[in-house]
Protein backbone atom coordinates (compact mmCIF):
# COMPACT_ATOMS: atom_id res chain seq x y z
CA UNK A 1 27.77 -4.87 58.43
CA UNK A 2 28.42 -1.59 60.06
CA UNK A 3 25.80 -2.59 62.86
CA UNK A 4 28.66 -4.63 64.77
CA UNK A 5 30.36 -2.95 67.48
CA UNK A 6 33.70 -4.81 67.82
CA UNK A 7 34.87 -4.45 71.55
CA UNK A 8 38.08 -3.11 72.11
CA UNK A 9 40.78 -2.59 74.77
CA UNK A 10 40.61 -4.67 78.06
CA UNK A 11 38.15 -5.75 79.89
CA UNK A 12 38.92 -6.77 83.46
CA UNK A 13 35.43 -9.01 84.00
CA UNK A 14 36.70 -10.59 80.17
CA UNK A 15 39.30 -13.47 79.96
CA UNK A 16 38.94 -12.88 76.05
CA UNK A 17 40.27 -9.34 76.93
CA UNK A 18 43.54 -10.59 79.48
CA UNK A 19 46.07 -10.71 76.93
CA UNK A 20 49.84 -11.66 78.61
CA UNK A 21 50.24 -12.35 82.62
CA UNK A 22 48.71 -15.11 84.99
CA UNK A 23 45.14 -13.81 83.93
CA UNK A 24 45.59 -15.06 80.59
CA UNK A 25 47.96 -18.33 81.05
CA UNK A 26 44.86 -19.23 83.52
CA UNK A 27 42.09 -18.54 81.55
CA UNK A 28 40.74 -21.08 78.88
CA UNK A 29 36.82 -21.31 77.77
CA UNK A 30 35.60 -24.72 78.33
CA UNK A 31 36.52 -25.30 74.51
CA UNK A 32 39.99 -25.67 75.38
CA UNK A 33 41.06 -22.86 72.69
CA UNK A 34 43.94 -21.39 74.25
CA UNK A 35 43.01 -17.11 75.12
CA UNK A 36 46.38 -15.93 73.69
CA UNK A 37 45.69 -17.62 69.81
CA UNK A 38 42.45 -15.21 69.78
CA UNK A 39 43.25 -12.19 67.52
CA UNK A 40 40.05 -10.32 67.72
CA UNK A 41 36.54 -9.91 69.27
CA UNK A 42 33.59 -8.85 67.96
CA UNK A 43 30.23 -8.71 69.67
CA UNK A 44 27.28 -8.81 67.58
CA UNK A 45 24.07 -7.67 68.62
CA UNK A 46 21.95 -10.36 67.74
CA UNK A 47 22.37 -13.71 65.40
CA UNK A 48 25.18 -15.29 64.35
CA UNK A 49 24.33 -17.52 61.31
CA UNK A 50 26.56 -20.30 60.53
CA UNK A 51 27.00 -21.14 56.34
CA UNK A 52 26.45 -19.13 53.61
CA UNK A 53 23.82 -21.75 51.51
CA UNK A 54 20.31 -21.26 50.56
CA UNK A 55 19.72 -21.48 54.56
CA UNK A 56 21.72 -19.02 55.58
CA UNK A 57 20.71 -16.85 52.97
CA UNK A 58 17.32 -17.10 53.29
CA UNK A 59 17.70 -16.58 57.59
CA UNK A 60 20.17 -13.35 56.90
CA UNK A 61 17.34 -11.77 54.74
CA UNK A 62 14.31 -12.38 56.97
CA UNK A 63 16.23 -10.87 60.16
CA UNK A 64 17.39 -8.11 58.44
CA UNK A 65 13.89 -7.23 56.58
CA UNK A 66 12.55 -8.13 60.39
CA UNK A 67 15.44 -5.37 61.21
CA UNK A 68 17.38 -7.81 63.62
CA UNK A 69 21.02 -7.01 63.39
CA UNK A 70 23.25 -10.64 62.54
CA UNK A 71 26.57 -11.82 60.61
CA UNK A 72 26.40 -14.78 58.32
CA UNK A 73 29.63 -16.31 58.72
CA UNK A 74 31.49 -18.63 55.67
CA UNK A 75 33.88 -21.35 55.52
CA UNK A 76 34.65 -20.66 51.69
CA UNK A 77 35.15 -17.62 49.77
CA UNK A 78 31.34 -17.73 48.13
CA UNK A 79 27.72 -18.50 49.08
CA UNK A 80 26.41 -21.63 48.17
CA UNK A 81 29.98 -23.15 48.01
CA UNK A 82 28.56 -26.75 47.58
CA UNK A 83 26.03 -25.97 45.03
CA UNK A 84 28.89 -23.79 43.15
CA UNK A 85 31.39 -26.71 43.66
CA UNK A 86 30.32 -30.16 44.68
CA UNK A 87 27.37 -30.67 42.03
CA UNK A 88 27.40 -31.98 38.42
CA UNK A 89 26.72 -29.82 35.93
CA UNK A 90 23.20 -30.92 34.23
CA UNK A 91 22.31 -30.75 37.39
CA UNK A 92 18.28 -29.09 37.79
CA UNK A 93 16.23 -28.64 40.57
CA UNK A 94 14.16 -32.18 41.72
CA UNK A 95 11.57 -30.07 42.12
CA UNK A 96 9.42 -27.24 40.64
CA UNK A 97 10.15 -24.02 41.34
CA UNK A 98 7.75 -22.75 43.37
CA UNK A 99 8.46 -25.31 46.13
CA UNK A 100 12.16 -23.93 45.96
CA UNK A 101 11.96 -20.61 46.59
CA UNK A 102 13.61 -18.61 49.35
CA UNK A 103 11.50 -16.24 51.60
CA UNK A 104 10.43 -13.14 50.35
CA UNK A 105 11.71 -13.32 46.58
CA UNK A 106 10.08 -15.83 43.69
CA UNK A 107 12.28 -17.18 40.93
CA UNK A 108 11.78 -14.89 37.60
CA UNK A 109 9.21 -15.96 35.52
CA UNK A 110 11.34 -16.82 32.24
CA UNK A 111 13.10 -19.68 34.61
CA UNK A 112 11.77 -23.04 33.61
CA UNK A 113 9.72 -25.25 35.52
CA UNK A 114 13.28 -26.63 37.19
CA UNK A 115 15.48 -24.11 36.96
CA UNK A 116 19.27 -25.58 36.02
CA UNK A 117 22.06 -25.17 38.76
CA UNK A 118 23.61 -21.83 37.13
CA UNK A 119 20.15 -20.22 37.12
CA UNK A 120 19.80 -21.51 40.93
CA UNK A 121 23.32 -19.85 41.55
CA UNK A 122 21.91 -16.64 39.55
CA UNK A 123 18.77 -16.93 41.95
CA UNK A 124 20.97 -17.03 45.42
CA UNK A 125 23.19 -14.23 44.23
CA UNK A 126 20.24 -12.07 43.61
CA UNK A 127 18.56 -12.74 46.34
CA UNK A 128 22.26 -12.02 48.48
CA UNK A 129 22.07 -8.47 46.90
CA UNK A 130 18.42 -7.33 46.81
CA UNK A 131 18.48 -7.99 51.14
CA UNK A 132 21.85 -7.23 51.07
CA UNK A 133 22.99 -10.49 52.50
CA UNK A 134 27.06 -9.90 53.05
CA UNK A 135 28.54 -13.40 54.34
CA UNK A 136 32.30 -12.42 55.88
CA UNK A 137 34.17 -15.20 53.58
CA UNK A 138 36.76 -17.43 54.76
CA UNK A 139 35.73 -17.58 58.49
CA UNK A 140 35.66 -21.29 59.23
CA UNK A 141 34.11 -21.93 62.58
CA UNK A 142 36.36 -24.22 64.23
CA UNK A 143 34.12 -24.32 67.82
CA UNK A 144 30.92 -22.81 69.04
CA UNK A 145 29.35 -23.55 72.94
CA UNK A 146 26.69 -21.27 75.42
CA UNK A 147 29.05 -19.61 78.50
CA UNK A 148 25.81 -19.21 80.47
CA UNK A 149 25.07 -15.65 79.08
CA UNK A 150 26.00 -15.54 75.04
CA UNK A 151 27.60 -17.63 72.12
CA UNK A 152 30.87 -18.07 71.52
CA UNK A 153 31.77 -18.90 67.93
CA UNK A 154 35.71 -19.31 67.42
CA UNK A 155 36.33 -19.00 63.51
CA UNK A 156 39.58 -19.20 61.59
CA UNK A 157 41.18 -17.80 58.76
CA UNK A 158 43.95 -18.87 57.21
CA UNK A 159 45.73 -16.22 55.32
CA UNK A 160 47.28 -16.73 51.69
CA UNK A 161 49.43 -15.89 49.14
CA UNK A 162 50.42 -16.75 45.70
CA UNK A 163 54.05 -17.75 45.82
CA UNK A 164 55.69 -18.72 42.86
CA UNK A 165 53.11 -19.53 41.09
CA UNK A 166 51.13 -21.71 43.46
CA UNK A 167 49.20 -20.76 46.94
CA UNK A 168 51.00 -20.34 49.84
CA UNK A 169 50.18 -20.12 53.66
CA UNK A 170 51.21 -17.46 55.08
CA UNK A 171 49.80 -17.53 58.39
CA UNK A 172 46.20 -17.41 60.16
CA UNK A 173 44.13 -15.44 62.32
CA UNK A 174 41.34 -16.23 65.22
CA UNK A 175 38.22 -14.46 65.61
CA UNK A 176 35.39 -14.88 68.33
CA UNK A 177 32.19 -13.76 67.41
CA UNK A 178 29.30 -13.39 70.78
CA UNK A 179 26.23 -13.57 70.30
CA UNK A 180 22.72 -13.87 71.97
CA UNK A 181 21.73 -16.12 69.16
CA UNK A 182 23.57 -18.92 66.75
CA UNK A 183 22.03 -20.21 63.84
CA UNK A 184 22.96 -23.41 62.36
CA UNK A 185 22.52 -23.29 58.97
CA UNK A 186 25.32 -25.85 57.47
CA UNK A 187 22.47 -28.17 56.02
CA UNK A 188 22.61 -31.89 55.97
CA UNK A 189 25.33 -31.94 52.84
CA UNK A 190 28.31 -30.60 54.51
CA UNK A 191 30.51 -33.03 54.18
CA UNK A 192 31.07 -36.11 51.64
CA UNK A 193 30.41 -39.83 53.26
CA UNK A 194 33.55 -41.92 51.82
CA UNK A 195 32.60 -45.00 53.00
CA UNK A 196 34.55 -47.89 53.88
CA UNK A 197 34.77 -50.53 51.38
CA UNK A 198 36.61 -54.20 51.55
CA UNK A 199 39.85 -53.79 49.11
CA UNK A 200 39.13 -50.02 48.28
CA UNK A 201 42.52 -49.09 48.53
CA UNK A 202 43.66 -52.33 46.67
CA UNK A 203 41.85 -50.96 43.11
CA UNK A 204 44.36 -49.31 41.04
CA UNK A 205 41.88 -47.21 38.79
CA UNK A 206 40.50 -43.56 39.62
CA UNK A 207 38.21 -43.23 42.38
CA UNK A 208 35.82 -40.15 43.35
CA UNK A 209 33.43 -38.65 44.94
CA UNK A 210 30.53 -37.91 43.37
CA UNK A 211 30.76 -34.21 44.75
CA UNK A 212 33.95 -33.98 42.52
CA UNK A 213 32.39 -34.99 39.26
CA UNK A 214 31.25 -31.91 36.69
CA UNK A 215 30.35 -34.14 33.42
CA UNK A 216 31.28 -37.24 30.92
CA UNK A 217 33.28 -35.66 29.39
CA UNK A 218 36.76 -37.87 29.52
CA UNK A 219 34.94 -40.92 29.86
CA UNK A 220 33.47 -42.00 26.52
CA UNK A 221 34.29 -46.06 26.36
CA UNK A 222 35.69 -45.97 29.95
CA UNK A 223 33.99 -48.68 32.30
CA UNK A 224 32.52 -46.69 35.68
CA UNK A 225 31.16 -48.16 38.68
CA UNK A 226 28.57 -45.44 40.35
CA UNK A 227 28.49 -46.94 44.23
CA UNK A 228 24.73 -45.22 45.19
CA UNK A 229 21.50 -44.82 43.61
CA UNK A 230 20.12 -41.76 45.09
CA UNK A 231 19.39 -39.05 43.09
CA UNK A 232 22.80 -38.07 42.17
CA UNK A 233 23.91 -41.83 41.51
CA UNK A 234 21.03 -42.24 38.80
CA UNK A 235 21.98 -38.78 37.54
CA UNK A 236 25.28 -39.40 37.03
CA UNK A 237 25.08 -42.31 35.28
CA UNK A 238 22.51 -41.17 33.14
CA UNK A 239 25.34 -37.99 32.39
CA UNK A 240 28.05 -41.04 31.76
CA UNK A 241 25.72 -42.95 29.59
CA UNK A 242 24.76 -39.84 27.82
CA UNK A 243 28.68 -39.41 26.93
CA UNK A 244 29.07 -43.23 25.75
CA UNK A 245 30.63 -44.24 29.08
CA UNK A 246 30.13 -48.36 29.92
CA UNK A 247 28.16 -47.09 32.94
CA UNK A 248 27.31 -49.39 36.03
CA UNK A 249 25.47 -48.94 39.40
CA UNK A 250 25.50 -50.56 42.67
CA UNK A 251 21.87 -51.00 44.24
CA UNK A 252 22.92 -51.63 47.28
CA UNK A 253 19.68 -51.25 49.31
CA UNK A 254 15.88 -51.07 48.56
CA UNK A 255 14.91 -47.60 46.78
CA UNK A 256 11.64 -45.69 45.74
CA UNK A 257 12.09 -44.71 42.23
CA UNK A 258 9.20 -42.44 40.83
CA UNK A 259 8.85 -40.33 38.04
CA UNK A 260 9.41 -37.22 37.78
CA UNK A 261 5.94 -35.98 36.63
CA UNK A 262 2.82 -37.85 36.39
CA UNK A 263 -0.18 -36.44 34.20
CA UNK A 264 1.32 -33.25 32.96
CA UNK A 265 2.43 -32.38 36.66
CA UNK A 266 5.13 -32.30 38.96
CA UNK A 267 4.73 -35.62 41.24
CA UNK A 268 5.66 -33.55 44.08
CA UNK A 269 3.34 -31.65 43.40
CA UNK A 270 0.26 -34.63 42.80
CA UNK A 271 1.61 -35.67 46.17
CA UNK A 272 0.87 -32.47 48.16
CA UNK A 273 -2.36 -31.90 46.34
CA UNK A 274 -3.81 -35.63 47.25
CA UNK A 275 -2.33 -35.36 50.97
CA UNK A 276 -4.87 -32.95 51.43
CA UNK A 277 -7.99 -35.21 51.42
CA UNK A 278 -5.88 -38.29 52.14
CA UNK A 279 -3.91 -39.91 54.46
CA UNK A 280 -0.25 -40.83 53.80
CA UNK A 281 -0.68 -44.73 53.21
CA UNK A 282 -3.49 -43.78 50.67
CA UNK A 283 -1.32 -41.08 48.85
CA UNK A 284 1.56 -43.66 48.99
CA UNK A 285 -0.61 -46.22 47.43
CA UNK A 286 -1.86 -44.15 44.73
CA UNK A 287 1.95 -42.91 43.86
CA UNK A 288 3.47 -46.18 43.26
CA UNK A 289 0.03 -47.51 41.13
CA UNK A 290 0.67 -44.84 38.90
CA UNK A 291 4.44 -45.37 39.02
CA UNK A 292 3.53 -48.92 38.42
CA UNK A 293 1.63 -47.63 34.72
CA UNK A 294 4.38 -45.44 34.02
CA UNK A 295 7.65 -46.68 34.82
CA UNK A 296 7.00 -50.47 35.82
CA UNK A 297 7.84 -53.21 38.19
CA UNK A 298 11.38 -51.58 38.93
CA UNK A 299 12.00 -54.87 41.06
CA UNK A 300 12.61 -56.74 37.59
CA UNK A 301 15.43 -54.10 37.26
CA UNK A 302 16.81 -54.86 39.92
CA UNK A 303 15.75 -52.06 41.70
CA UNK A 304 13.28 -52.93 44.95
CA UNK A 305 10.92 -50.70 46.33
CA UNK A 306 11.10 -50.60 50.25
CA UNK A 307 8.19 -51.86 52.03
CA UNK A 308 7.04 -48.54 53.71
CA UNK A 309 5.36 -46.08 50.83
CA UNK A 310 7.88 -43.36 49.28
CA UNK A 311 6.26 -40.64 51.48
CA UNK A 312 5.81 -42.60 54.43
CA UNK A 313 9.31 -43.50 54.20
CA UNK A 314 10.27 -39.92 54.38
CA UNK A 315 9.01 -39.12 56.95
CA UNK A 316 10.05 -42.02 59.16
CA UNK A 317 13.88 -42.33 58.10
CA UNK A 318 13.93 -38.83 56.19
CA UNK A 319 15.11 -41.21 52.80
CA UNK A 320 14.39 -39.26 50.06
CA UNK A 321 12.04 -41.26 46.65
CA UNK A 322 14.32 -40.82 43.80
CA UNK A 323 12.50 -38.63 40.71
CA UNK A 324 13.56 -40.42 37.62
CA UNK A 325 14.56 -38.48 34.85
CA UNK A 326 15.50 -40.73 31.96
CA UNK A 327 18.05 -43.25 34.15
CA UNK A 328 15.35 -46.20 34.14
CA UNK A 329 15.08 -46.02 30.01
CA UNK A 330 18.80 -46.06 30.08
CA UNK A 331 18.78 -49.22 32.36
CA UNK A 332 15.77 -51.19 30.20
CA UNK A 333 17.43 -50.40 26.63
CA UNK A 334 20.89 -51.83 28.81
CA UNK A 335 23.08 -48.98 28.20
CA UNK A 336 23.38 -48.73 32.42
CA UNK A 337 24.01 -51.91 34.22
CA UNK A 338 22.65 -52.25 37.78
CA UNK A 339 25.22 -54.40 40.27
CA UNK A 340 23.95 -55.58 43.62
CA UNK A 341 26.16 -54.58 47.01
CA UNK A 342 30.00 -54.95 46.85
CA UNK A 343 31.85 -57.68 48.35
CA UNK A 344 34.96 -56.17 47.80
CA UNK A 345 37.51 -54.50 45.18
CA UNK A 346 40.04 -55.29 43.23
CA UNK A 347 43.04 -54.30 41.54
CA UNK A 348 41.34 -53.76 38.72
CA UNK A 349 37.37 -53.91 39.51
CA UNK A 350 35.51 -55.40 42.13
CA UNK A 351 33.58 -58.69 43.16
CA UNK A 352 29.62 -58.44 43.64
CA UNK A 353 28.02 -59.92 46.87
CA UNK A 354 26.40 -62.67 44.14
CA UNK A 355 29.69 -63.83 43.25
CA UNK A 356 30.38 -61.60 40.06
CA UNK A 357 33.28 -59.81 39.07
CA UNK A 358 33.67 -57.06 37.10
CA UNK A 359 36.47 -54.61 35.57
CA UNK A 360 36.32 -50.91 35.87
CA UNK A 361 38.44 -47.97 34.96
CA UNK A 362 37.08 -45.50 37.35
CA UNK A 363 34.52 -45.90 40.39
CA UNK A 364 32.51 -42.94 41.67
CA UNK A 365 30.93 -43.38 45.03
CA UNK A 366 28.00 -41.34 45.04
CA UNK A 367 27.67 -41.86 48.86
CA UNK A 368 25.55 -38.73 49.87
CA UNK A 369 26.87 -36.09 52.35
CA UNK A 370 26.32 -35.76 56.35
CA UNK A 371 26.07 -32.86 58.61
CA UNK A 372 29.47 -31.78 60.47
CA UNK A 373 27.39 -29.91 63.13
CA UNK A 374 29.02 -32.77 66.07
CA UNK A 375 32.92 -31.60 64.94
CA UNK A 376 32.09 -28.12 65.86
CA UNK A 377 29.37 -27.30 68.06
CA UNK A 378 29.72 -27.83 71.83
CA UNK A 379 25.86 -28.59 72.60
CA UNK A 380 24.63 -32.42 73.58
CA UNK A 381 20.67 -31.65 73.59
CA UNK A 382 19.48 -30.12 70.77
CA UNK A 383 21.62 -31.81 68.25
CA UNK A 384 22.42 -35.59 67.88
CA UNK A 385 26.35 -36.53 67.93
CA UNK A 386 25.76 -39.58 65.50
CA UNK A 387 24.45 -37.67 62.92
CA UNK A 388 24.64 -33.75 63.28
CA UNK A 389 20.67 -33.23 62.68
CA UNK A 390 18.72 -32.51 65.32
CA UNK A 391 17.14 -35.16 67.70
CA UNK A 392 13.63 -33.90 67.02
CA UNK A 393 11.96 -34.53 63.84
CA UNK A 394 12.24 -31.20 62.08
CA UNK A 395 13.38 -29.83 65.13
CA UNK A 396 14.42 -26.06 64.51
CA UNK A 397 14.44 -24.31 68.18
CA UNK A 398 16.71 -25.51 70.52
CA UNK A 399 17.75 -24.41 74.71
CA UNK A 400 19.70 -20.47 74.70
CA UNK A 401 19.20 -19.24 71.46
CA UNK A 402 20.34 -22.00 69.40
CA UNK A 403 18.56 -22.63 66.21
CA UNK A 404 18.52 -24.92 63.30
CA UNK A 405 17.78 -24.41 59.65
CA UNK A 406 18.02 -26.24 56.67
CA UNK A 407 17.88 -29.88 58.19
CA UNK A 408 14.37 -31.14 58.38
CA UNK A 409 14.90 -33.20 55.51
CA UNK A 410 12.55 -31.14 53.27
CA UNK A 411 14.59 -29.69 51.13
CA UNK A 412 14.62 -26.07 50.22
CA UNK A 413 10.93 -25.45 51.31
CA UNK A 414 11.94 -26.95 54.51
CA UNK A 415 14.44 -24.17 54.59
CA UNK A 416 11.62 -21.10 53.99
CA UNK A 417 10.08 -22.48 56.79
CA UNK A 418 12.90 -22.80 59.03
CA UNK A 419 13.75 -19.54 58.18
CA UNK A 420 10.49 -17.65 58.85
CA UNK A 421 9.95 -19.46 62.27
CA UNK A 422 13.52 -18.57 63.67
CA UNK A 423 12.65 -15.17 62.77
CA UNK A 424 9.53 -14.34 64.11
CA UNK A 425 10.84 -16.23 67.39
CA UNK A 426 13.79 -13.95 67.49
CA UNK A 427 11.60 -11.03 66.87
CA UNK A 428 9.51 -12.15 69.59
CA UNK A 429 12.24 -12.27 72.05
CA UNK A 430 13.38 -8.91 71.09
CA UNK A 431 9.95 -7.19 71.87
CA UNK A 432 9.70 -9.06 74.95
């Protein structure tokens, strides 16, 4: 954006600025990245945003329509990098689509009541051009801490080139954007959990990441452990099923399965209607009753319920109910086999903590994802080093201009919220 003034020439009050002599081979910010390896500075005159998802987006276009100047800054070379490439591809939205829209812009009315991930792509890229969102690409932010007066974010690029026929690294450069205000909108699914498992290395089939599988395809009559039963563990099982894979999942801990809709509506939806005139407990009571009439005792599939209520649940631990959406048919007709926790692999499968054994071909650990907010940002207060999310329960304002978006476990209307409150506080400390 042509709004950024990028500071040139030396500065004798700036270390940034003492390139070569004793000023520079003195000087290091309290990162520890060396002054000489920065190649430019640029100053912006108000937020930095962090991430290019559905947060970022949705913070870039309420400061700009607010007319606060900012830079979205990118690790990849597109916005929503992990909905583009770390999702399956029958992927939909858990949710209607009125709970999932950004600020400022609705989803078109010819979308369906969950929009499918291409359409939710479509959506982000229109959105990027009608506020004219422009994320500079390729900037990963390698360290970010508060001098006293401003931000420092220290972001890298590493330069390439195609080289006989394959990608090459030719080099990279530094760049340290200041700012009054940083933004943190990375999300909760920034990086893949690979968990450690007895024997993993030991089993000499495939194994993936859920974030790396697209479809079935390649799998028909192949046996598949899915390690996870969130929503992308049921998903993709019901997607290997669904492509005559010998599909298996590990329920390793208690889970709140619901369906999807109940009476012609979104359960969601049911749910934030009744909370209204209820209390939690109630509203959690009345959910799994009707669960109860639609889908059954999911305990006899081996699938139990925890003992706090779905919504309850949430809002204690933040664990997300899981919206069925044909999986549990797939499990009762015994087309998907559900395993209890591993004890360990194999060479060629893996033994159950009940004493079973089983043979697989490929295992897919649909593990979930986890902020990487503690690699990166210098700050001890706001944000919690064991798990990147901030210490307060939807926590979004933190000490010198540091905010958070995107990680108040509410999904994407979690995010329009986050968004419009960092704005009008930024706004507010503008005008005062």
């Amino acid at each position: 954006m042509d709004c950024f003034a990028e500071a040139e020439g030396k500065r004798a009050h700036d270390p940034l600025y003492q390139r070569g002599g004793r000023a520079a081979a003195a000087t290091k910010p309290a990162t520890g990245v060396p002054v000489d390896d920065v190649d430019r500075v640029v100053d912006v005159p108000g937020a930095v945003v962090v991430g290019a998802g559905p947060s970022g987006l949705a913070v870039g276009a309420m400061l700009g329509f607010a007319g606060v100047a900012y830079v979205v800054l990118e690790r990849c070379g597109c916005i929503a990098s992990m909905w583009r490439h770390r999702t399956y591809d029958r992927l939909c939205l858990h949710l209607p689509k009125r709970f999932c829209e950004l600020p400022l812009m609705p989803f078109p009315t010819s979308y369906p009541e969950y929009p499918t991930r291409d359409q939710f792509l479509n959506y982000l890229e229109s959105y990027a051009r009608r506020f004219a969102v422009e994320p500079v690409f390729r900037r990963a932010v390698i360290s970010a801490e508060f001098d006293g007066k401003s931000w420092w974010v220290y972001t890298k690029e590493v330069i390439t080139a195609a080289v006989g026929g394959e990608q090459a690294v030719l080099g990279s450069t530094m760049t340290v954007y200041r700012s009054k205000w940083l933004v943190v909108a990375t999300g909760e699914n920034a990086e893949p959990v690979v968990p450690e498992i007895e024997g993993i290395r030991r089993f000499k089939g495939q194994i993936m990441h859920s974030s790396e599988y697209r479809n079935g395809d390649g799998y028909t009559g192949k046996r598949v452990l899915v390690v996870g039963c969130g929503n992308s563990g049921m998903e993709v099982c019901l997607d290997l099923s669904n492509h005559n894979a010998r599909a298996s999942m590990v329920v390793r801990d208690t889970v709140h399965v619901l369906p999807r809709e109940m009476l012609g509506r979104s359960t969601f939806g049911v749910s934030m209607w009744l909370l209204r005139w209820f209390s939690v407990q109630t509203v959690d009571r009345l959910l799994l009753l009707m669960s109860r009439l639609l889908i059954g005792d999911t305990a006899r599939l081996g699938i139990v319920r925890p003992s706090l209520g779905p919504l309850e649940l949430k809002a204690v631990c933040g664990k997300t109910p899981v919206l069925d959406v044909g999986t549990l048919a797939k499990i009762k007709s015994g087309n998907i086999q559900v395993l209890p926790a591993i004890q360990c692999f194999r060479e060629h499968g893996a033994e159950f903590v009940n004493g079973r054994t089983e043979d697989f071909d490929v295992v897919i650990l649909a593990t979930g994802y986890k902020s990487n907010v503690p690699y990166w940002l210098k700050e001890r207060d706001f944000f919690s080093e064991k798990d990147g999310f901030p210490k307060k329960s939807n926590g979004w304002k933190g000490q010198n201009g540091l905010y958070a978006v995107g990680f108040s476990r509410r999904g994407l209307l979690g995010v329009s919220v986050d968004a419009t409150n960092i704005t009008e506080d930024i706004v507010q400390r503008t005008s005062a």
